[in-house]
Protein backbone atom coordinates (compact mmCIF):
# COMPACT_ATOMS: atom_id res chain seq x y z
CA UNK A 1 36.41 -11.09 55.32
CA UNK A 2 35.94 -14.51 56.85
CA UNK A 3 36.63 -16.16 54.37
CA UNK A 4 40.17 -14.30 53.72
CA UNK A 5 41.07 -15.77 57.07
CA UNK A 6 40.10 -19.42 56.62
CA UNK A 7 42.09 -19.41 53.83
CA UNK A 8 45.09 -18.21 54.73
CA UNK A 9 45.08 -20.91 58.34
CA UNK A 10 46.85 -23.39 55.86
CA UNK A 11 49.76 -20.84 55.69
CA UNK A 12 50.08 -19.55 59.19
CA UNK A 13 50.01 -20.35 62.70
CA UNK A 14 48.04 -17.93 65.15
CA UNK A 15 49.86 -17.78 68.46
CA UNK A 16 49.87 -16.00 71.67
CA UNK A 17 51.15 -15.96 75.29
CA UNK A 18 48.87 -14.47 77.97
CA UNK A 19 46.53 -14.74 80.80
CA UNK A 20 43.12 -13.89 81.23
CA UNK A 21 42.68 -11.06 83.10
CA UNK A 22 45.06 -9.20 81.23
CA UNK A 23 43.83 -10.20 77.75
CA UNK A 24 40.31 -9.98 76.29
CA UNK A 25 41.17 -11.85 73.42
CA UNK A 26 41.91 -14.81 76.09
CA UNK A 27 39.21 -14.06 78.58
CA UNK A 28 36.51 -13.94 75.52
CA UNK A 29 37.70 -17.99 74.14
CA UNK A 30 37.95 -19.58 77.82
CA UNK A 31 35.71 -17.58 79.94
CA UNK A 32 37.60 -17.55 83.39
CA UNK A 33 39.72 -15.25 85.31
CA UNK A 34 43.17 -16.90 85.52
CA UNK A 35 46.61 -14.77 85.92
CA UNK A 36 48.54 -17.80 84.71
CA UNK A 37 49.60 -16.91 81.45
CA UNK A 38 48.99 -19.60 78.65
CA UNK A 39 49.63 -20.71 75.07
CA UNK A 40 47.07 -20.40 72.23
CA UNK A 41 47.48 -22.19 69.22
CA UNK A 42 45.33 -21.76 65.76
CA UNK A 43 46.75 -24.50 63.53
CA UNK A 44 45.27 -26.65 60.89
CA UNK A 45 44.37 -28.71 63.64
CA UNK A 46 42.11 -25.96 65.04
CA UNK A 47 42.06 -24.35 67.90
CA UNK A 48 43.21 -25.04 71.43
CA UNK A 49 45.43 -24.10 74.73
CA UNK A 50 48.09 -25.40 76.31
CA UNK A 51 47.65 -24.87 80.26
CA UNK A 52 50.16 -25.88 82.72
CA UNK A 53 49.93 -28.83 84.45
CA UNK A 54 48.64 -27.11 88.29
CA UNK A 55 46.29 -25.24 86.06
CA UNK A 56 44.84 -28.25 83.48
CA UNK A 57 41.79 -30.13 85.79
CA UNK A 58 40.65 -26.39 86.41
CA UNK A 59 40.29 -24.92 82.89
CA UNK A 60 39.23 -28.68 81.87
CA UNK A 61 36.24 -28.78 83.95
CA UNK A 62 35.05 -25.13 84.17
CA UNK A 63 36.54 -23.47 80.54
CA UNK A 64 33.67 -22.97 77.66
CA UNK A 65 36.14 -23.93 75.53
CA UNK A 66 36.69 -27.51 74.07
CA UNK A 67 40.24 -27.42 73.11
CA UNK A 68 41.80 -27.85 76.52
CA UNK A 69 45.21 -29.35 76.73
CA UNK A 70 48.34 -29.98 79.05
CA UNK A 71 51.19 -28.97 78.47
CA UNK A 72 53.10 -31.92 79.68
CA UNK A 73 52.07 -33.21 76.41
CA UNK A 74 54.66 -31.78 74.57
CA UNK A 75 58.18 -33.46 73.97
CA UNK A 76 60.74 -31.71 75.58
CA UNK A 77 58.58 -30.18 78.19
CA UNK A 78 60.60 -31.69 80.93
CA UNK A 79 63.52 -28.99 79.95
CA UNK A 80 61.43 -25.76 79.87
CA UNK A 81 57.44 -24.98 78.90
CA UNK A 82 59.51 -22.36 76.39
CA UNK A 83 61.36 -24.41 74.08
CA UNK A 84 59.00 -27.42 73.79
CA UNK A 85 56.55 -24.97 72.21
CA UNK A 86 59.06 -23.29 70.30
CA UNK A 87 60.19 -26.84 68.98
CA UNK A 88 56.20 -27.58 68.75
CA UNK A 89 56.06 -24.35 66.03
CA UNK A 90 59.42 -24.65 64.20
CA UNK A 91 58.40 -28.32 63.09
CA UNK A 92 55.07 -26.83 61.71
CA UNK A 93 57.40 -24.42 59.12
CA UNK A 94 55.19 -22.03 59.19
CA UNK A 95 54.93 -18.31 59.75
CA UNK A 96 53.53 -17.55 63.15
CA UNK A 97 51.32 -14.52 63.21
CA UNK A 98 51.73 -13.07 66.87
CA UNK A 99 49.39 -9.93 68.34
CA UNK A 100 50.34 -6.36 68.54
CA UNK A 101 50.28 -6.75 72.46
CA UNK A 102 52.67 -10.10 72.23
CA UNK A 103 55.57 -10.07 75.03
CA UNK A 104 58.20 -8.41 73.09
CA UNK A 105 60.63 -10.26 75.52
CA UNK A 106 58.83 -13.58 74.47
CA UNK A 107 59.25 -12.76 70.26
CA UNK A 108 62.74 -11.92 70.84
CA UNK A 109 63.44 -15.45 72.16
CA UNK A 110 61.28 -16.70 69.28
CA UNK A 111 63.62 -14.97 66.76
CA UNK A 112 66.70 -16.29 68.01
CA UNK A 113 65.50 -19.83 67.98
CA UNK A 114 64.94 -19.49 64.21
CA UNK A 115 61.37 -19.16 63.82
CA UNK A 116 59.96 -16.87 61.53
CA UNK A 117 57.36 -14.37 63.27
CA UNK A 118 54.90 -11.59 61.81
CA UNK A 119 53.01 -9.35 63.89
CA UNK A 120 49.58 -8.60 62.63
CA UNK A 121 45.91 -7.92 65.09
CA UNK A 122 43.65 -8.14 63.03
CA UNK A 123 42.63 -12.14 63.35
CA UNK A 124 43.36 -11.85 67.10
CA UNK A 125 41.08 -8.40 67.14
CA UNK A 126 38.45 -9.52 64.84
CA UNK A 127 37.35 -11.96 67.88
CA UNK A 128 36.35 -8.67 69.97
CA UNK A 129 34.44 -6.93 67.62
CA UNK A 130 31.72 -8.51 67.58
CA UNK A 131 29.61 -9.72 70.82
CA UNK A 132 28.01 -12.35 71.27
CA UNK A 133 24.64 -13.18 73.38
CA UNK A 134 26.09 -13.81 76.75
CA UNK A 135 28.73 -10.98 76.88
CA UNK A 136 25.42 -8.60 75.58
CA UNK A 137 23.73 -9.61 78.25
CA UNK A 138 26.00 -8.75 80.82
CA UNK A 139 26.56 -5.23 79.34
CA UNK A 140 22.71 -4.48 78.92
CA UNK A 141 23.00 -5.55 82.75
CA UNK A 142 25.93 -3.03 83.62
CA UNK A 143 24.42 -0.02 81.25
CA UNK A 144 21.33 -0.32 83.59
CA UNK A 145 23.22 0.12 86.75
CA UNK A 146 25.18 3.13 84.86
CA UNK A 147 21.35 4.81 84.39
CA UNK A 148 20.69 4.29 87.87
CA UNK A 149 23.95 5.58 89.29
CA UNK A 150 23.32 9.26 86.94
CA UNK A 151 19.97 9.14 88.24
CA UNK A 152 21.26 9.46 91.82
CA UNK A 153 24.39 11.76 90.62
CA UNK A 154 22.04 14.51 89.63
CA UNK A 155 19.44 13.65 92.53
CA UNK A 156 22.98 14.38 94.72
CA UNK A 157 23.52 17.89 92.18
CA UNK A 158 19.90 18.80 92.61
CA UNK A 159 19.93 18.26 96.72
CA UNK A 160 22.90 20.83 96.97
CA UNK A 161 22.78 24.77 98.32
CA UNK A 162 25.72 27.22 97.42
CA UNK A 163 27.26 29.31 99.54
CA UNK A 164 29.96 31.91 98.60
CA UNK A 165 29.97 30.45 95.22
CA UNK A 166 30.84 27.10 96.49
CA UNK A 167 28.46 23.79 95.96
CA UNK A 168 27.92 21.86 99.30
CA UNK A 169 26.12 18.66 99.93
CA UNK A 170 25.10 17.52 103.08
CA UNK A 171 27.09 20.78 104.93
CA UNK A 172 30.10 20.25 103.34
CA UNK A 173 31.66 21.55 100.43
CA UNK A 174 31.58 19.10 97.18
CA UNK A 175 34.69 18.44 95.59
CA UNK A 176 35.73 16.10 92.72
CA UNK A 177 36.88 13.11 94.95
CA UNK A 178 33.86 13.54 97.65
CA UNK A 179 31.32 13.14 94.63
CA UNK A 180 33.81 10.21 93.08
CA UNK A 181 33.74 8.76 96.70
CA UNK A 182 29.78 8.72 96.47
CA UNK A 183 29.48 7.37 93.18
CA UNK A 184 32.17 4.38 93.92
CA UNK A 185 30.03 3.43 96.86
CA UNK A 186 26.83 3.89 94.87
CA UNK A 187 28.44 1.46 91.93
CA UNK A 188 29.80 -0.92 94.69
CA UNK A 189 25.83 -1.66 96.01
CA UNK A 190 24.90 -2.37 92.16
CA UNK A 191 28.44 -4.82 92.25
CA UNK A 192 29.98 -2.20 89.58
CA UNK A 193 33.41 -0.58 89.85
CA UNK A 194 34.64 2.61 88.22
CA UNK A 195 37.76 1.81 86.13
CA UNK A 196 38.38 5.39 85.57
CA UNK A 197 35.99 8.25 86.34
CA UNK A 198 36.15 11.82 85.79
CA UNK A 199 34.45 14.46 87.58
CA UNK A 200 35.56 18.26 86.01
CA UNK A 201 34.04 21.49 87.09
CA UNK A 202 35.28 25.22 84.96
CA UNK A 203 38.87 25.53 83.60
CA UNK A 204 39.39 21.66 84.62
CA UNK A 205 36.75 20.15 82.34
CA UNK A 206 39.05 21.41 78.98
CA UNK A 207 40.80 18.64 79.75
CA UNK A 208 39.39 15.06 78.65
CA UNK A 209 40.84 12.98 81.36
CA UNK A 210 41.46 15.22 84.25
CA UNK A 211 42.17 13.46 87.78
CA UNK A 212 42.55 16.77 89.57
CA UNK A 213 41.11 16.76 92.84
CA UNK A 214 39.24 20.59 92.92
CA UNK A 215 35.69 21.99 94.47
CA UNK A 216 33.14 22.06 92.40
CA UNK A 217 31.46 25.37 91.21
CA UNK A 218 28.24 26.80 90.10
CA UNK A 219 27.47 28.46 86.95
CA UNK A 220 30.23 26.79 85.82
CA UNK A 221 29.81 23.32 83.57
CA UNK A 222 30.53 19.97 85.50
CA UNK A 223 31.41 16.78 83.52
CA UNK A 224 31.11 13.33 84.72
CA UNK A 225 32.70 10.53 82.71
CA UNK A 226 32.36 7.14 84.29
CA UNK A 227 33.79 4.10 82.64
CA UNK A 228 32.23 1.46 84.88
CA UNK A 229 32.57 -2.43 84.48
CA UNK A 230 30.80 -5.37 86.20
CA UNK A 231 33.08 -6.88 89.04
CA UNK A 232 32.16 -10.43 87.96
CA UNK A 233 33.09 -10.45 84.38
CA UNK A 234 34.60 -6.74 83.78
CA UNK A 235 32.64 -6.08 81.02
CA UNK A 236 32.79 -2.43 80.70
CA UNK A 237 30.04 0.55 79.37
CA UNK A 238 31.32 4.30 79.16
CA UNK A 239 28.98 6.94 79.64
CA UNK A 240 29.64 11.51 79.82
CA UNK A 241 27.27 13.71 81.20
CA UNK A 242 27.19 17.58 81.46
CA UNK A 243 26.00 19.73 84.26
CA UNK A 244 25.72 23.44 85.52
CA UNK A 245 24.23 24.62 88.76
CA UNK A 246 22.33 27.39 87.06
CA UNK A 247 22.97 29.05 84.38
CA UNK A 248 26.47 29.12 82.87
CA UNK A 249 28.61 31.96 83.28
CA UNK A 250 29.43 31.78 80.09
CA UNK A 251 26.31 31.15 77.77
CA UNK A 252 28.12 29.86 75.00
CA UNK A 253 27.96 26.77 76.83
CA UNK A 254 23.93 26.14 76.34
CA UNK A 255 24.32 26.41 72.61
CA UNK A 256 27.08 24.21 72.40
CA UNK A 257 25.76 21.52 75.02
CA UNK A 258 22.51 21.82 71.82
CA UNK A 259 25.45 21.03 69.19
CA UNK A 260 27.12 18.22 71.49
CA UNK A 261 23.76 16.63 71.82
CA UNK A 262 23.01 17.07 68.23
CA UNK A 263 26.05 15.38 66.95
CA UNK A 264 25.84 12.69 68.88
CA UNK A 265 22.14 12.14 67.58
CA UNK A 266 23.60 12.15 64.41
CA UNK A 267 26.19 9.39 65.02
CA UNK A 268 23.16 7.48 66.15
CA UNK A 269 21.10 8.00 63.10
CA UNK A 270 23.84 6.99 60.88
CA UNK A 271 25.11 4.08 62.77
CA UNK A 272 23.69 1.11 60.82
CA UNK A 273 25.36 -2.11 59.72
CA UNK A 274 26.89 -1.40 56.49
CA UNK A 275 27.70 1.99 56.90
CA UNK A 276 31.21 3.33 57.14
CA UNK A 277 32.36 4.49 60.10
CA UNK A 278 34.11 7.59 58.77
CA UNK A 279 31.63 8.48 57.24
CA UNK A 280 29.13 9.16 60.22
CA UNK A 281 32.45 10.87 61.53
CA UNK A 282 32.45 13.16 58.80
CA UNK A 283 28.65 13.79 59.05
CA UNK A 284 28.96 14.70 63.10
CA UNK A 285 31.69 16.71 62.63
CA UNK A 286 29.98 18.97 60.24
CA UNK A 287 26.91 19.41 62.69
CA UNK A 288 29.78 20.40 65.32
CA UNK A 289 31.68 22.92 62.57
CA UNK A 290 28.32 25.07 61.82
CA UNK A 291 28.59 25.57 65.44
CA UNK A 292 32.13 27.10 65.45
CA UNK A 293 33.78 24.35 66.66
CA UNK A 294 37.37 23.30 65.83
CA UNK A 295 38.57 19.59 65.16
CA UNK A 296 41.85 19.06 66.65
CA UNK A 297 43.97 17.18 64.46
CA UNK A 298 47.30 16.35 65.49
CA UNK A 299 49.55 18.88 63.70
CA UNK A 300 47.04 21.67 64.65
CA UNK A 301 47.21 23.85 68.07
CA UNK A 302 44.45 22.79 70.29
CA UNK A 303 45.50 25.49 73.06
CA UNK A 304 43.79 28.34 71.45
CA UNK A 305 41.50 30.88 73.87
CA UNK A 306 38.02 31.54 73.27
CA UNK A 307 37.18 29.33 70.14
CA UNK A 308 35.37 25.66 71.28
CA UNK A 309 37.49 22.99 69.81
CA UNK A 310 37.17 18.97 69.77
CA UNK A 311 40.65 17.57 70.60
CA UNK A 312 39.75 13.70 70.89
CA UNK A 313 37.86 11.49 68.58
CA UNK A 314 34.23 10.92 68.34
CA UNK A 315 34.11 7.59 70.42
CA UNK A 316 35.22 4.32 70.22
CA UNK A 317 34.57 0.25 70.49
CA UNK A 318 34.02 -0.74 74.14
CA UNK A 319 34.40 -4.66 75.66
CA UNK A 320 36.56 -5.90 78.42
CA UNK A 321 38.74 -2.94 77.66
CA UNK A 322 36.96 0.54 78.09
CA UNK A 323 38.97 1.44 75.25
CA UNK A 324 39.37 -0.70 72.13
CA UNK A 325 39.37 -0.23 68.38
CA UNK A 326 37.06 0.49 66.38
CA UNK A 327 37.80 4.54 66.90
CA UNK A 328 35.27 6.64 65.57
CA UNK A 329 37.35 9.31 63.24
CA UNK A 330 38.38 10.54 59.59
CA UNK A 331 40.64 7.29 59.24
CA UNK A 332 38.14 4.63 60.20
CA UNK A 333 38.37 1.94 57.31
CA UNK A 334 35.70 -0.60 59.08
CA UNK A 335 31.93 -0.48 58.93
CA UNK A 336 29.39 -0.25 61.70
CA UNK A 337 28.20 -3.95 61.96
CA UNK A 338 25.75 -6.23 63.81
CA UNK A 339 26.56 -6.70 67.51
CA UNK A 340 29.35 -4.12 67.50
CA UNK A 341 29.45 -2.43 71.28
CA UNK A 342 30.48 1.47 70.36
CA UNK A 343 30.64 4.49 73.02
CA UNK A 344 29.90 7.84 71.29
CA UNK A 345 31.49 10.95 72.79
CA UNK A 346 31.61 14.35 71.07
CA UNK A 347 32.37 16.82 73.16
CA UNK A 348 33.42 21.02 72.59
CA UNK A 349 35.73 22.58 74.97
CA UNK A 350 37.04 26.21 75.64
CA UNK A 351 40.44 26.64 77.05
CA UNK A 352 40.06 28.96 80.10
CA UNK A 353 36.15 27.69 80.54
CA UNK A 354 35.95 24.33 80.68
CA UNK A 355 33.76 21.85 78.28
CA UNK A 356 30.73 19.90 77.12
CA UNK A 357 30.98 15.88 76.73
CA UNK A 358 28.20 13.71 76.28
CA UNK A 359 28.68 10.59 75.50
CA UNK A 360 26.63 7.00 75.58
CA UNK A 361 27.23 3.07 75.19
CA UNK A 362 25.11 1.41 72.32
CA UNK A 363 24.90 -1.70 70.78
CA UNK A 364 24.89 -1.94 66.80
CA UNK A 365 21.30 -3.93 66.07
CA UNK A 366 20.12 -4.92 62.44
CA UNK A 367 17.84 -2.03 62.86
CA UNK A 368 20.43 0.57 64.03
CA UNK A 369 22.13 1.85 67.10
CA UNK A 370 20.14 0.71 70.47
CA UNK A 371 21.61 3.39 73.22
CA UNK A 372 21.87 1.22 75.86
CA UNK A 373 22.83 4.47 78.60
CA UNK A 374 20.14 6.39 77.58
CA UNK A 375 19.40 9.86 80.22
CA UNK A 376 17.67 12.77 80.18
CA UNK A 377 20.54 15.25 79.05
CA UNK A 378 19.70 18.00 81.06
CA UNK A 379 22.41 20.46 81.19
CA UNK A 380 20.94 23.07 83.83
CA UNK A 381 20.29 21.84 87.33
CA UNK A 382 19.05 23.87 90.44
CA UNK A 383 18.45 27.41 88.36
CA UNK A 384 19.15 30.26 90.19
């Protein structure tokens, strides 16, 4: 695969427009938080950035990378930054390979001056995929304060009393946001933010994402999804847990919190470098059928009562963004490989009832899949 790219550099030029903080593909080759947007340039002259001039003595003393240069360099620059790179690229006659997430704005001026543009991710992608020792570091780092902040969540669930079927905490009633508030703070000490958490008690917790502020209930199952990232360099881990303050209402819920678990053991097992990434798809989502439950696919109702049903994939790659590609499905093409950073999230849900997600961050090793989020994956807290 590497070599496929090295030999097509002669042919194309790799360019892109962006800052930073907004893009990981940027943040991973210079290394600092910077919201001036800048130009990156893969050429068969290699690779480097052109930084504006307020900007240059900055990224040249403090940016890992080598290839640091100004702008003002350019002919033409005195005019506009714009068209003395566009001039730079249509003298190269070349085709310039742009990322999916290019300023659409940007290609159409790139168009009209004449020069001939492809999109296509996968070189600028490719660079995320894999991690490298620093940037494991710093998630091994975050995935322990994630640990820590579920062994305090259900320290909080197993302090609580109910009262007319409502959970309180400290004499007051727990809600969604009053637990969220408690875990922010708790994340905040270990210099961790939430990027998106979701706490989901009964009929709310069908829903994957739900940001609906409600009180929580017993005998009813609670999910907490917390995709937390390290405020320094925003790498991110994503980890789902499961609880019930006694036993479920509905008891269908034990044996399918058993399947969840399962599954997700399964990805594990089969998540070795080398091994196709559909494939362990295909293997969870048997475990998950012998249990009754439905895969969602997108031109099948996911709204029907009483039957469990899966309506979102089985995880995905994990970085800077708490979401990025590889996604763990039927249509995965790509391998499980060394140093891949993977969350792992099958969950069942029942429309009416609420759900079951557990889900963990791991790290791809030569040996296998190292679960960095490990817990104890207790599903029934406080019996009654």
């Amino acid at each position: 695969m590497k070599k496929s790219i090295k030999n097509i550099k002669k042919e194309h030029v790799y360019f892109h427009y962006a800052n930073t903080m907004d893009s990981p593909f940027m943040y991973k080759k210079l290394g600092l938080n910077i919201p001036t947007n800048i130009f990156y340039i893969d050429d068969e002259m290699g690779e480097y950035f052109y930084i504006p001039e307020f900007e240059y003595n900055y990224f040249k003393k403090y940016s890992k990378h080598v290839g640091i240069k100004n702008i003002n360099e350019l002919n033409r620059v005195e005019n506009n930054y714009f068209e003395a790179i566009f001039d730079f690229l249509k003298r190269k006659k070349k085709i310039i390979i742009v990322p999916a997430f290019f300023p659409a704005w940007l290609l159409a001026k790139m168009l009209k001056y004449g020069l001939e543009v492809k999109v296509a991710d996968y070189y600028f992608f490719q660079s995320l995929l894999y991690k490298n020792k620093e940037e494991i570091k710093i998630i091994r780092r975050t995935a322990k304060g994630v640990r820590d902040c579920f062994n305090y969540i259900e320290k909080v669930l197993a302090g609580t009393t109910i009262r007319n079927n409502f959970i309180y905490y400290e004499s007051k009633k727990l809600s969604s946001k009053s637990l969220s508030n408690l875990i922010e703070l708790f994340l905040l000490n270990k210099n961790l933010r939430s990027v998106f958490s979701i706490i989901a008690c009964g009929e709310y917790a069908y829903y994957p994402h739900c940001q609906v502020d409600h009180f929580l209930k017993p005998k009813k199952t609670i999910i907490i999804d917390l995709g937390v990232k390290d405020v320094d360099n925003g790498y991110c881990v994503d980890v789902s847990r499961t609880y019930c303050l006694g036993k479920p209402e509905y008891m269908k819920f034990i044996d399918l919190y058993n399947c969840v678990k399962k599954a997700k053991f399964e990805l594990e097992k089969m998540a070795f470098p080398g091994k196709l990434i559909s494939t362990a798809y295909n293997q969870a989502i048997r475990v998950m059928s012998k249990q009754g439950i439905k895969i969602a696919r997108n031109s099948s109702p996911n709204n029907v009562v009483g039957i469990p049903i899966c309506h979102h994939s089985l995880g995905h790659g994990i970085g800077r963004e708490l979401h990025q590609l590889p996604i763990i499905n039927e249509n995965a093409t790509v391998n499980f490989e060394k140093n891949m950073v993977l969350a792992f999230e099958p969950g069942a849900y029942i429309r009416g009832r609420g759900g079951i997600r557990i889900e963990d961050t791991y790290l791809i090793t030569e040996n296998g899949a190292e679960n960095l989020t490990y817990g104890k994956y207790k599903l029934l807290i406080n019996k009654l």
